[in-house]
PDB file of N, CA and C in Angstrom:
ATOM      1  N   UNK A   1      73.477 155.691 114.970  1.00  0.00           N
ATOM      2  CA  UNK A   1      73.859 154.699 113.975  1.00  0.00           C
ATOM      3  C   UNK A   1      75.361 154.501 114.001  1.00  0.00           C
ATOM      4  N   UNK A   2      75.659 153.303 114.219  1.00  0.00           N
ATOM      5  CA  UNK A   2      77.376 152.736 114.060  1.00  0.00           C
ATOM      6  C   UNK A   2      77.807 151.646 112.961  1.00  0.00           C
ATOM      7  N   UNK A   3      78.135 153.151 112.346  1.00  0.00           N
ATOM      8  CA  UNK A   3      78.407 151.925 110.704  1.00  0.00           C
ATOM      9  C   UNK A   3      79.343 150.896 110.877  1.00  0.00           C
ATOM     10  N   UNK A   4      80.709 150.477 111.925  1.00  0.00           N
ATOM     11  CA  UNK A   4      81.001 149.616 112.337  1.00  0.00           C
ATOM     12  C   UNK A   4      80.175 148.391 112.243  1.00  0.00           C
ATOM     13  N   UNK A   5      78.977 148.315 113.199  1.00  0.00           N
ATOM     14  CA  UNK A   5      77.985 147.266 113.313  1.00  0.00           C
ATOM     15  C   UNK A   5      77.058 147.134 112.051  1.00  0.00           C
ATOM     16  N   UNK A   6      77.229 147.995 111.188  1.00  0.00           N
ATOM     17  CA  UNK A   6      76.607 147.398 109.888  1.00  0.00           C
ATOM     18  C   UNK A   6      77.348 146.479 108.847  1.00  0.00           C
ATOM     19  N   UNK A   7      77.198 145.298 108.874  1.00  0.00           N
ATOM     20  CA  UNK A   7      77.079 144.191 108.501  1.00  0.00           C
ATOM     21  C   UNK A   7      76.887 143.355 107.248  1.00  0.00           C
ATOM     22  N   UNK A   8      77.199 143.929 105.913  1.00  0.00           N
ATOM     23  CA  UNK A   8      76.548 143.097 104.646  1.00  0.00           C
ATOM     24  C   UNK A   8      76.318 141.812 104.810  1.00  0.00           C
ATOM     25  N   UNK A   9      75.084 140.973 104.624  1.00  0.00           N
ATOM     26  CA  UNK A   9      75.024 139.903 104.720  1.00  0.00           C
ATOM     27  C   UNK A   9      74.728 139.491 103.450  1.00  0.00           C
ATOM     28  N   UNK A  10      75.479 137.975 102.536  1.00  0.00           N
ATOM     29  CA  UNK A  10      74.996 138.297 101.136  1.00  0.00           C
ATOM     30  C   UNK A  10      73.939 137.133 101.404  1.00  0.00           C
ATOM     31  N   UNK A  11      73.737 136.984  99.690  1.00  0.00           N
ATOM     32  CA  UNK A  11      72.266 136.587  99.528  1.00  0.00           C
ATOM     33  C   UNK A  11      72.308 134.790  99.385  1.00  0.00           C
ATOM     34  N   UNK A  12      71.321 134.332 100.003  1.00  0.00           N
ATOM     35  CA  UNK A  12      71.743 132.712  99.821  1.00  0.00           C
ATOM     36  C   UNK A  12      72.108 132.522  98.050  1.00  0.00           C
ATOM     37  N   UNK A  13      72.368 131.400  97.345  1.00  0.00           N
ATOM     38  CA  UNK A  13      72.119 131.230  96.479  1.00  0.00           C
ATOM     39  C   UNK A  13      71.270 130.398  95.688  1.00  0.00           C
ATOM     40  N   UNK A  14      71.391 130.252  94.418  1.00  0.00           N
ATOM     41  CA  UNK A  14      69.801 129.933  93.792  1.00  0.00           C
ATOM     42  C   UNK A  14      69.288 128.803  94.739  1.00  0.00           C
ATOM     43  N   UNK A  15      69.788 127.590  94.943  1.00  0.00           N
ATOM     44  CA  UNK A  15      69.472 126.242  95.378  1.00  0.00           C
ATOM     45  C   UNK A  15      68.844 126.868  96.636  1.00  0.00           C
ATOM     46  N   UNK A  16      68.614 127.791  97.710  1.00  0.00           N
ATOM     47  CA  UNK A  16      68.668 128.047  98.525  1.00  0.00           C
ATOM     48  C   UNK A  16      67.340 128.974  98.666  1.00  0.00           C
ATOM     49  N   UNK A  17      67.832 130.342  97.866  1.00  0.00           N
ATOM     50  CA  UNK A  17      66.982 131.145  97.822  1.00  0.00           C
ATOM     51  C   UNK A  17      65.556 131.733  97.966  1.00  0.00           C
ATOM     52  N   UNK A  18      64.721 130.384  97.592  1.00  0.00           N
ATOM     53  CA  UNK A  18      63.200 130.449  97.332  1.00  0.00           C
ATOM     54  C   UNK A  18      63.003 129.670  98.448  1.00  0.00           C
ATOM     55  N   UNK A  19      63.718 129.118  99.381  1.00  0.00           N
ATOM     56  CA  UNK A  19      63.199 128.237 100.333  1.00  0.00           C
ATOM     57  C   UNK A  19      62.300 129.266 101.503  1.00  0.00           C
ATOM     58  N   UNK A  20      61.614 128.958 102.081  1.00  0.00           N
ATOM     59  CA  UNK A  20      60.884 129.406 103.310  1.00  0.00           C
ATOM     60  C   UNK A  20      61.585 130.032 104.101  1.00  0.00           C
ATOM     61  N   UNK A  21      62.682 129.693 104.492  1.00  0.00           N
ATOM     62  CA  UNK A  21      63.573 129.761 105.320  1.00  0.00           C
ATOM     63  C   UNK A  21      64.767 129.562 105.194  1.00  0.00           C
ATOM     64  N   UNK A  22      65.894 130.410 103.672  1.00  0.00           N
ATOM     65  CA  UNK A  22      66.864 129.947 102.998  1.00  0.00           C
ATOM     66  C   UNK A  22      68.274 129.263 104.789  1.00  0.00           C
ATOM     67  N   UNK A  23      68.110 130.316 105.402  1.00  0.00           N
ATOM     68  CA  UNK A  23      69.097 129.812 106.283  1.00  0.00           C
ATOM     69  C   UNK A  23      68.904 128.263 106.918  1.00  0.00           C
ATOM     70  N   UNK A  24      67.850 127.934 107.312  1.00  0.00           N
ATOM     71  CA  UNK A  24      67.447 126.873 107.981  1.00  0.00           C
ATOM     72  C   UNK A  24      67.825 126.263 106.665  1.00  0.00           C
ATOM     73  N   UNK A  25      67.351 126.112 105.620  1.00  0.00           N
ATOM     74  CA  UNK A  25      67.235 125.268 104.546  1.00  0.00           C
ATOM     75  C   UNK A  25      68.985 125.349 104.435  1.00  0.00           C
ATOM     76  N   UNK A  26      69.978 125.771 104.202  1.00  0.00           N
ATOM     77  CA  UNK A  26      71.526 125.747 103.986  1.00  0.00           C
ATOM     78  C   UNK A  26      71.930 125.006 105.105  1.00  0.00           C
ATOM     79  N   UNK A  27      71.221 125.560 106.350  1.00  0.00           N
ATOM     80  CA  UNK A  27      72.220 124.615 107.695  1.00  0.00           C
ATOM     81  C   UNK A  27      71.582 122.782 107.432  1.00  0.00           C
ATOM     82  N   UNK A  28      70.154 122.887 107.050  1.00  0.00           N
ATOM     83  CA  UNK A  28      70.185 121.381 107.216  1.00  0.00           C
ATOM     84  C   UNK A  28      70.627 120.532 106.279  1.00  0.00           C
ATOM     85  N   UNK A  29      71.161 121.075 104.843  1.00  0.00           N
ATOM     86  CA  UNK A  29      72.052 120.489 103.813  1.00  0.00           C
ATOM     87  C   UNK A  29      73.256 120.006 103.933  1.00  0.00           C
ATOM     88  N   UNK A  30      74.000 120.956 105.104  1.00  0.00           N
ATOM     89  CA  UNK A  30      75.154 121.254 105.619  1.00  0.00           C
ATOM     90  C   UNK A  30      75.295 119.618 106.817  1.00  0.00           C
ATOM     91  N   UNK A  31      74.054 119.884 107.205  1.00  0.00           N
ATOM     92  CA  UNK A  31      74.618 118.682 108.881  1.00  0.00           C
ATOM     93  C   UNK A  31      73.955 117.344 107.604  1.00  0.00           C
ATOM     94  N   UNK A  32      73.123 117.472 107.144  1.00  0.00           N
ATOM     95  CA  UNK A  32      73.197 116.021 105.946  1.00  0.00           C
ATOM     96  C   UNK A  32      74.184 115.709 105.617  1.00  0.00           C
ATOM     97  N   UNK A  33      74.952 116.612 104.972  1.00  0.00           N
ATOM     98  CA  UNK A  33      75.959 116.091 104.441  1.00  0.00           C
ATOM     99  C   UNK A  33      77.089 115.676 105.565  1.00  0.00           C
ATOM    100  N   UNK A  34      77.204 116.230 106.286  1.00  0.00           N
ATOM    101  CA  UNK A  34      77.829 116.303 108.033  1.00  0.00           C
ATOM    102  C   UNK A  34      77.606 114.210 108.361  1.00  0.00           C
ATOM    103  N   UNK A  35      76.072 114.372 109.137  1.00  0.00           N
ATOM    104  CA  UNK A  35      75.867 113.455 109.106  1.00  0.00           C
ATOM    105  C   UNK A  35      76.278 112.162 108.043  1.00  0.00           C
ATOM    106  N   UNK A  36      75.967 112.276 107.213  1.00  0.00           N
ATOM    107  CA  UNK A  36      76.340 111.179 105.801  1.00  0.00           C
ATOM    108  C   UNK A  36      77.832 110.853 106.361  1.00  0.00           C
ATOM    109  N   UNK A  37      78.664 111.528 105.887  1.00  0.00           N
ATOM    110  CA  UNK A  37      80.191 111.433 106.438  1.00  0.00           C
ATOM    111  C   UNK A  37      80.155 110.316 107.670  1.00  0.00           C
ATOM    112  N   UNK A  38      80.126 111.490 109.225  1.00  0.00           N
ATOM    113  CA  UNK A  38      80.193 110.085 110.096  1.00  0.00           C
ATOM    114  C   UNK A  38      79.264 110.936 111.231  1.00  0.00           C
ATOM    115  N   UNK A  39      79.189 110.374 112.532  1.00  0.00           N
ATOM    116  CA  UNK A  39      78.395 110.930 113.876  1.00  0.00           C
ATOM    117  C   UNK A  39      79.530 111.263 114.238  1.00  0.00           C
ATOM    118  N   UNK A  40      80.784 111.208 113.993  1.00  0.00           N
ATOM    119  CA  UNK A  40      81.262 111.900 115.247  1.00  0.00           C
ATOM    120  C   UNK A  40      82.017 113.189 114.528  1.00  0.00           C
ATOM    121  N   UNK A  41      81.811 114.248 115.364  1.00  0.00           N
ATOM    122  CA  UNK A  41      82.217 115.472 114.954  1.00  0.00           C
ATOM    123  C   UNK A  41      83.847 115.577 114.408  1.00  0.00           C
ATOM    124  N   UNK A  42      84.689 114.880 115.069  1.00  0.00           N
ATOM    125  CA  UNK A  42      85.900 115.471 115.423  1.00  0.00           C
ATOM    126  C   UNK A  42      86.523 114.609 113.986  1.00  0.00           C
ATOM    127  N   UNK A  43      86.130 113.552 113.891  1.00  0.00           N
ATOM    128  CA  UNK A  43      86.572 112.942 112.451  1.00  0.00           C
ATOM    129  C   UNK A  43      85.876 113.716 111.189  1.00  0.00           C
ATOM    130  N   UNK A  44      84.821 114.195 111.353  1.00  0.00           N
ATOM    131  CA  UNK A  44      84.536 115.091 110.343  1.00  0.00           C
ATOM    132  C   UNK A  44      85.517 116.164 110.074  1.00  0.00           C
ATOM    133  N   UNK A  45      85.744 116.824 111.123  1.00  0.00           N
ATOM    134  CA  UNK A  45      86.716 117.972 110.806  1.00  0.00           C
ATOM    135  C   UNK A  45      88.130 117.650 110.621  1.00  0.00           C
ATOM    136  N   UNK A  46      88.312 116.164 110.819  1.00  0.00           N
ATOM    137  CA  UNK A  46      89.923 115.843 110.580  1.00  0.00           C
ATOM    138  C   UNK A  46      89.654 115.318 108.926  1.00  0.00           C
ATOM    139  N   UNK A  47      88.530 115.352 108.443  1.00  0.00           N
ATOM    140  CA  UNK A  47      88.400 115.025 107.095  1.00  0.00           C
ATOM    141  C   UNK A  47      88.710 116.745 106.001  1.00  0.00           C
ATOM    142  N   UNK A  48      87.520 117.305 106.794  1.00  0.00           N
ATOM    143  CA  UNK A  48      87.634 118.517 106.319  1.00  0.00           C
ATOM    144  C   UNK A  48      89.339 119.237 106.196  1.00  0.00           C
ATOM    145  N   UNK A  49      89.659 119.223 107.006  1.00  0.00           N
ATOM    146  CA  UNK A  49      91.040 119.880 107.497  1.00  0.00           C
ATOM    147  C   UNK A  49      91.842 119.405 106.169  1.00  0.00           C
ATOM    148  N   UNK A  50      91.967 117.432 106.180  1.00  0.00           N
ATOM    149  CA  UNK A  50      92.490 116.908 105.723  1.00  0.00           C
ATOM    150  C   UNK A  50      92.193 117.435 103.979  1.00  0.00           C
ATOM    151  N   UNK A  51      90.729 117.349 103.748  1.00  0.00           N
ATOM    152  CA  UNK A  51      90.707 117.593 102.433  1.00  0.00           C
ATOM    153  C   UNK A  51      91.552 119.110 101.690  1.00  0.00           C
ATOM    154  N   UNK A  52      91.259 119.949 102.894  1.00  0.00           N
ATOM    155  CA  UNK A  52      92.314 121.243 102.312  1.00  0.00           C
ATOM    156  C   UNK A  52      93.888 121.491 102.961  1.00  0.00           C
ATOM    157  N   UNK A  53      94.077 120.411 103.002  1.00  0.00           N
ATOM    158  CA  UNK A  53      95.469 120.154 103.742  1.00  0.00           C
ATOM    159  C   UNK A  53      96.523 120.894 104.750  1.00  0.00           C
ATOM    160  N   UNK A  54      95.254 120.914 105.695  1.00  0.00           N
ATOM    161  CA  UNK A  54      95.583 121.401 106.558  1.00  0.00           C
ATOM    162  C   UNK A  54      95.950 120.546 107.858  1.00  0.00           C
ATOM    163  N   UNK A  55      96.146 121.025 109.421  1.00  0.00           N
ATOM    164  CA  UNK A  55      95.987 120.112 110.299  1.00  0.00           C
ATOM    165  C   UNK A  55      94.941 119.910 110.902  1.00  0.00           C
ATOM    166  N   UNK A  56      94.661 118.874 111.993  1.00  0.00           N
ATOM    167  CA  UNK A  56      93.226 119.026 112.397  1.00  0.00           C
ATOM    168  C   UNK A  56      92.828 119.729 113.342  1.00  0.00           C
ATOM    169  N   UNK A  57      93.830 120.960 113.709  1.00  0.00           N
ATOM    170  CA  UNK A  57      93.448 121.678 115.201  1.00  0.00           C
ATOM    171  C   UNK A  57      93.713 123.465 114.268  1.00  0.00           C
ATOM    172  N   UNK A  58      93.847 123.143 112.593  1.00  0.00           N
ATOM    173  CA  UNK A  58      93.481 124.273 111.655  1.00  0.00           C
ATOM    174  C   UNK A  58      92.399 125.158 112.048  1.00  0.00           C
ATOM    175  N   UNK A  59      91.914 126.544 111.437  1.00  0.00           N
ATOM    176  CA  UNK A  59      91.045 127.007 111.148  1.00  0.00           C
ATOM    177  C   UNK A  59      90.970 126.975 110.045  1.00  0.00           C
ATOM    178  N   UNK A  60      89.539 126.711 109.224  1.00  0.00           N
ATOM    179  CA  UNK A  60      89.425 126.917 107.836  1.00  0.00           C
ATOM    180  C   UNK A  60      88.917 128.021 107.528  1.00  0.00           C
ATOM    181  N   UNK A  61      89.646 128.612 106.358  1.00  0.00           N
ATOM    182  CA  UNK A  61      88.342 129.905 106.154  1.00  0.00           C
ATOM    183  C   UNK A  61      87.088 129.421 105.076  1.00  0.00           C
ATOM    184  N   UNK A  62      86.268 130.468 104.853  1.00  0.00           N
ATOM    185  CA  UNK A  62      84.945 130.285 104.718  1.00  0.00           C
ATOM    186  C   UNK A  62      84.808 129.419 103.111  1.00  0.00           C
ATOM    187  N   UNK A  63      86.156 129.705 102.265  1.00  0.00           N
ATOM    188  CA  UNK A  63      86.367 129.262 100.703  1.00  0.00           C
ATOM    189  C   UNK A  63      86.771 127.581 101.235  1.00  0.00           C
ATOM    190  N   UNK A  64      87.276 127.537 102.317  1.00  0.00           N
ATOM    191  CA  UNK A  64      87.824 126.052 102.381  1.00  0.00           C
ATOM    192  C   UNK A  64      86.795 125.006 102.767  1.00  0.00           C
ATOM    193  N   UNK A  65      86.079 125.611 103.791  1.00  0.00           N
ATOM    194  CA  UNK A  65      84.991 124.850 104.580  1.00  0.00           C
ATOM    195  C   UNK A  65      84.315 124.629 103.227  1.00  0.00           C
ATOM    196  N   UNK A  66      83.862 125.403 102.667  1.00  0.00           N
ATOM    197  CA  UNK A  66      83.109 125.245 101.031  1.00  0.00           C
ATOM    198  C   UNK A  66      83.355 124.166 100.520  1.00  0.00           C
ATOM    199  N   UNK A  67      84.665 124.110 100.086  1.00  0.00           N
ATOM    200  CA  UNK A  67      85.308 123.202  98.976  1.00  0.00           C
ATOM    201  C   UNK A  67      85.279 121.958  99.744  1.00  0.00           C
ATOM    202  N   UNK A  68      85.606 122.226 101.179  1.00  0.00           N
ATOM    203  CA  UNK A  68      85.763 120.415 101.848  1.00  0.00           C
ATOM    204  C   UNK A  68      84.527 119.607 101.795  1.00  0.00           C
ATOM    205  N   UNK A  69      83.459 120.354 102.284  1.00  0.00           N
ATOM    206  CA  UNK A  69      82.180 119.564 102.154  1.00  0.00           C
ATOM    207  C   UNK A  69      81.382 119.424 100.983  1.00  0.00           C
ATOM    208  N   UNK A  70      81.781 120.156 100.023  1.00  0.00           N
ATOM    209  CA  UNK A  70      81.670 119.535  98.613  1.00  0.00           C
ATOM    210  C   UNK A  70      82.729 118.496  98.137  1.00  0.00           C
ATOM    211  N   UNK A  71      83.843 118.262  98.662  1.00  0.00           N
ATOM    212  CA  UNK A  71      84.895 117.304  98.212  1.00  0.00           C
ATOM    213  C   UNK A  71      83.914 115.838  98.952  1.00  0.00           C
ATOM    214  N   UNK A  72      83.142 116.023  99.715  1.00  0.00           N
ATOM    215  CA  UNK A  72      82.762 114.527 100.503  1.00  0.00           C
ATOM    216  C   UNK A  72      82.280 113.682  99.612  1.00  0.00           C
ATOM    217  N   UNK A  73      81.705 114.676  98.223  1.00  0.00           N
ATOM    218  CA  UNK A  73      80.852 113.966  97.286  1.00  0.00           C
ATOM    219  C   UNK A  73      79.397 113.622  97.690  1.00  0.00           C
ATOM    220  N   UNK A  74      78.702 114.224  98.185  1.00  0.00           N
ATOM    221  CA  UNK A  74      77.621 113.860  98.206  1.00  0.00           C
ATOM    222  C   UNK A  74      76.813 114.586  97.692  1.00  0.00           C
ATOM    223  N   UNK A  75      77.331 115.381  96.793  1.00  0.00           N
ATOM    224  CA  UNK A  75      76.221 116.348  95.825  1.00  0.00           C
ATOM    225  C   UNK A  75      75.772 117.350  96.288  1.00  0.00           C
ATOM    226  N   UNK A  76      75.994 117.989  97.367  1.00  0.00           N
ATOM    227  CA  UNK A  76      75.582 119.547  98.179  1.00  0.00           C
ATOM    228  C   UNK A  76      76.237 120.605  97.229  1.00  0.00           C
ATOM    229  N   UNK A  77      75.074 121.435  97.595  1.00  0.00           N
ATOM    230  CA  UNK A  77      75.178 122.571  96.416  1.00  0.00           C
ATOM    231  C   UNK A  77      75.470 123.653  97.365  1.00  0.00           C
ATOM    232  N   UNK A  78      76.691 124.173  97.291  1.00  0.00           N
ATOM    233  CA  UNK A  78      76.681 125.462  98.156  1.00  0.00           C
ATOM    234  C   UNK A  78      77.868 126.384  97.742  1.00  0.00           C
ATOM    235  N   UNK A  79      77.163 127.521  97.904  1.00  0.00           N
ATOM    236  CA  UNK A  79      78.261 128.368  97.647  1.00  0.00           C
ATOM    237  C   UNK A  79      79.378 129.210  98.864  1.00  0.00           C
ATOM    238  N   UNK A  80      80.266 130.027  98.788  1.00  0.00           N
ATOM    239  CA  UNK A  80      80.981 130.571  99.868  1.00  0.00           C
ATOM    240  C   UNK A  80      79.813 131.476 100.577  1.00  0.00           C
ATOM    241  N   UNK A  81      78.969 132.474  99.789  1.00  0.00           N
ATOM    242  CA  UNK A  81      77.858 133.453 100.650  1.00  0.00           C
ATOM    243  C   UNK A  81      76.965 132.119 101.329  1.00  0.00           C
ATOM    244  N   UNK A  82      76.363 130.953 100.992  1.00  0.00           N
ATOM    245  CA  UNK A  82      76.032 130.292 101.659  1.00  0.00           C
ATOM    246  C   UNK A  82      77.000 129.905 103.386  1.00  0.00           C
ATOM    247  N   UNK A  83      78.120 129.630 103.387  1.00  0.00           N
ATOM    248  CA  UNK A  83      78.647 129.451 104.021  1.00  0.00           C
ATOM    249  C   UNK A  83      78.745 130.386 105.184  1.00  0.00           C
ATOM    250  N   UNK A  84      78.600 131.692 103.947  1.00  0.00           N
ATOM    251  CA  UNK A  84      78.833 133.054 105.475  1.00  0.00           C
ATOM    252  C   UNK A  84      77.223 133.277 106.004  1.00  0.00           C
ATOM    253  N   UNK A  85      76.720 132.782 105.008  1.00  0.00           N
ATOM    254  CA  UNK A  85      75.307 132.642 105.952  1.00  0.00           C
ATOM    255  C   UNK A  85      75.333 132.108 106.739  1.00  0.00           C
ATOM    256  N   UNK A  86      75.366 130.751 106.763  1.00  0.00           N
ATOM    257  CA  UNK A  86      75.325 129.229 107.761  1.00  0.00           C
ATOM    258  C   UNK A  86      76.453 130.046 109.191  1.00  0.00           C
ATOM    259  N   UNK A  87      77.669 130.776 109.028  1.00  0.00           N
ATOM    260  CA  UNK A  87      78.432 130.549 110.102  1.00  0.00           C
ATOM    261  C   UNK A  87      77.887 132.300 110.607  1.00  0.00           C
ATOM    262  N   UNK A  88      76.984 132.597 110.086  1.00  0.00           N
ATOM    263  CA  UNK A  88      76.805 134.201 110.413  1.00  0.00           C
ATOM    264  C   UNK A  88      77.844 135.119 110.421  1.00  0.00           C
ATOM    265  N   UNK A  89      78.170 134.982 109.237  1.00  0.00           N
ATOM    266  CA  UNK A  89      79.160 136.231 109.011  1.00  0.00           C
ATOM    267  C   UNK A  89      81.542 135.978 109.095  1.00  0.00           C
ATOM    268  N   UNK A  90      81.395 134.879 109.842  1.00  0.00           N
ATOM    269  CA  UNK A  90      82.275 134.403 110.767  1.00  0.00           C
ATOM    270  C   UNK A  90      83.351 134.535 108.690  1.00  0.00           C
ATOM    271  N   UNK A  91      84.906 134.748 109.454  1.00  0.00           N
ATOM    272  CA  UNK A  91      85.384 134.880 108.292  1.00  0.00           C
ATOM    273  C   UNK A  91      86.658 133.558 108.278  1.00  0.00           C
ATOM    274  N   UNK A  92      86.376 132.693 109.657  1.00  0.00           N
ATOM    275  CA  UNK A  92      87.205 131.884 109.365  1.00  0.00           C
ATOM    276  C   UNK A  92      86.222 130.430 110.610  1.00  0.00           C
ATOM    277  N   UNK A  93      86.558 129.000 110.748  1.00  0.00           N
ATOM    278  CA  UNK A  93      85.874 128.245 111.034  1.00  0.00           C
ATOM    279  C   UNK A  93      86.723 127.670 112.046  1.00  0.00           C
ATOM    280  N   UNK A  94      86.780 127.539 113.164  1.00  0.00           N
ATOM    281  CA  UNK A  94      87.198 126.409 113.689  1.00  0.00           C
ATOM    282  C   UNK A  94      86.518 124.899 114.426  1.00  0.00           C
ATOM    283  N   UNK A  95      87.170 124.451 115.371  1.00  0.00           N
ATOM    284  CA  UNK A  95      86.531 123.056 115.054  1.00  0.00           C
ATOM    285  C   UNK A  95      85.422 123.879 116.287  1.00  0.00           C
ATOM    286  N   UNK A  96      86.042 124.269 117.104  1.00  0.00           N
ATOM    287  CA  UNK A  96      84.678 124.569 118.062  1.00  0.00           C
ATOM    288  C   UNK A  96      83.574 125.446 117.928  1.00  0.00           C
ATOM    289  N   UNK A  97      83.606 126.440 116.528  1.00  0.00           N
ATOM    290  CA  UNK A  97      82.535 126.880 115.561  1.00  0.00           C
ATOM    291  C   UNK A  97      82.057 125.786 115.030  1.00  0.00           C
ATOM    292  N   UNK A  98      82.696 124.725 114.095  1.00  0.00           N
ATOM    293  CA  UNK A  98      81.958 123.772 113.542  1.00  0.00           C
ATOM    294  C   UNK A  98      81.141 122.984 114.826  1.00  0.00           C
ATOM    295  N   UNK A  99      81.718 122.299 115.950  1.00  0.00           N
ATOM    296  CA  UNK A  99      80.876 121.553 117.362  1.00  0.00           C
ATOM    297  C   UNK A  99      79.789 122.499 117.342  1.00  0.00           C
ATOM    298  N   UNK A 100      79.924 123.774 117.187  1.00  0.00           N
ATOM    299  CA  UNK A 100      78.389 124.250 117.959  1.00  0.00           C
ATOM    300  C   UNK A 100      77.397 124.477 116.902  1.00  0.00           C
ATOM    301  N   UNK A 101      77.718 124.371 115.727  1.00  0.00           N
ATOM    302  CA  UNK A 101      76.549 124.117 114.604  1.00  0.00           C
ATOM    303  C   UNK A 101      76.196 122.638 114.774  1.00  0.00           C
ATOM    304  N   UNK A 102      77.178 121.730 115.109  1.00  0.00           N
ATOM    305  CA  UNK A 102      76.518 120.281 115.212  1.00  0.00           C
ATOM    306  C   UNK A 102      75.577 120.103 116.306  1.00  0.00           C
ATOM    307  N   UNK A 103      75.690 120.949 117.962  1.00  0.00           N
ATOM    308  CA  UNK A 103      75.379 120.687 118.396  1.00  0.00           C
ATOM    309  C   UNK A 103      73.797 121.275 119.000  1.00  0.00           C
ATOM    310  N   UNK A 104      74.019 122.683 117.505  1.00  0.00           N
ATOM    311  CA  UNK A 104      72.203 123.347 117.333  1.00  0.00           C
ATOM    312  C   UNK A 104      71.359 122.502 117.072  1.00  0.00           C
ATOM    313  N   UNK A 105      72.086 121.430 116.506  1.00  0.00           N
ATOM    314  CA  UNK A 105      70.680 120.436 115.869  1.00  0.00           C
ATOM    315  C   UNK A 105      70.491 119.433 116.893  1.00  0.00           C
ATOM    316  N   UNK A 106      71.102 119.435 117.945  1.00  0.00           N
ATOM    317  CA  UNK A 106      70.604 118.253 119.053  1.00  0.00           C
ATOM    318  C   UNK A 106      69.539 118.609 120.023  1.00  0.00           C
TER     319      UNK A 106
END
């Protein structure tokens, strides 16, 4: 046993929780709201960036990515443990973490 590799993962939250499949159910809230915004990835994240005023070649951490895609306004319910769900654990985001969640769903 290598407590190193042990891992807390927290718990989705309520909106999330009872789903079948809380992770699947958070990532496809996540690219909805993704999608809604625009198709192309790279203006999404120059939105995101932009909303926590950052640049667009930033990393966000896991509280920012939160707040940006709730700033889009489209009513997504998510919390930061949601987030560390969706990115598996990851404690900060960049754009080529965000490309490869866009590009699980293709």
């Amino acid at each position: 046993f290598d407590p190193s590799l042990d891992f807390f993962m927290p718990e989705p939250s309520a909106t999330y929780k009872f789903a079948r499949n809380p992770e699947a159910a958070i990532k496809q809230a996540v690219l909805r709201t993704i999608e809604e915004r625009s198709d192309n990835p790279r203006k999404v994240w120059q939105a995101l960036t932009k909303a926590c005023k950052q640049g667009g070649d930033s990393q966000l951490s896991i509280s920012q990515f939160t707040h940006a895609l709730k700033h889009f306004g489209t009513g997504i319910q998510l919390t930061d443990d949601d987030t560390v769900i969706l990115f598996e654990g990851a404690e900060s985001i960049s754009f080529a973490t965000f490309q490869a969640l866009i590009n699980s769903n293709h």
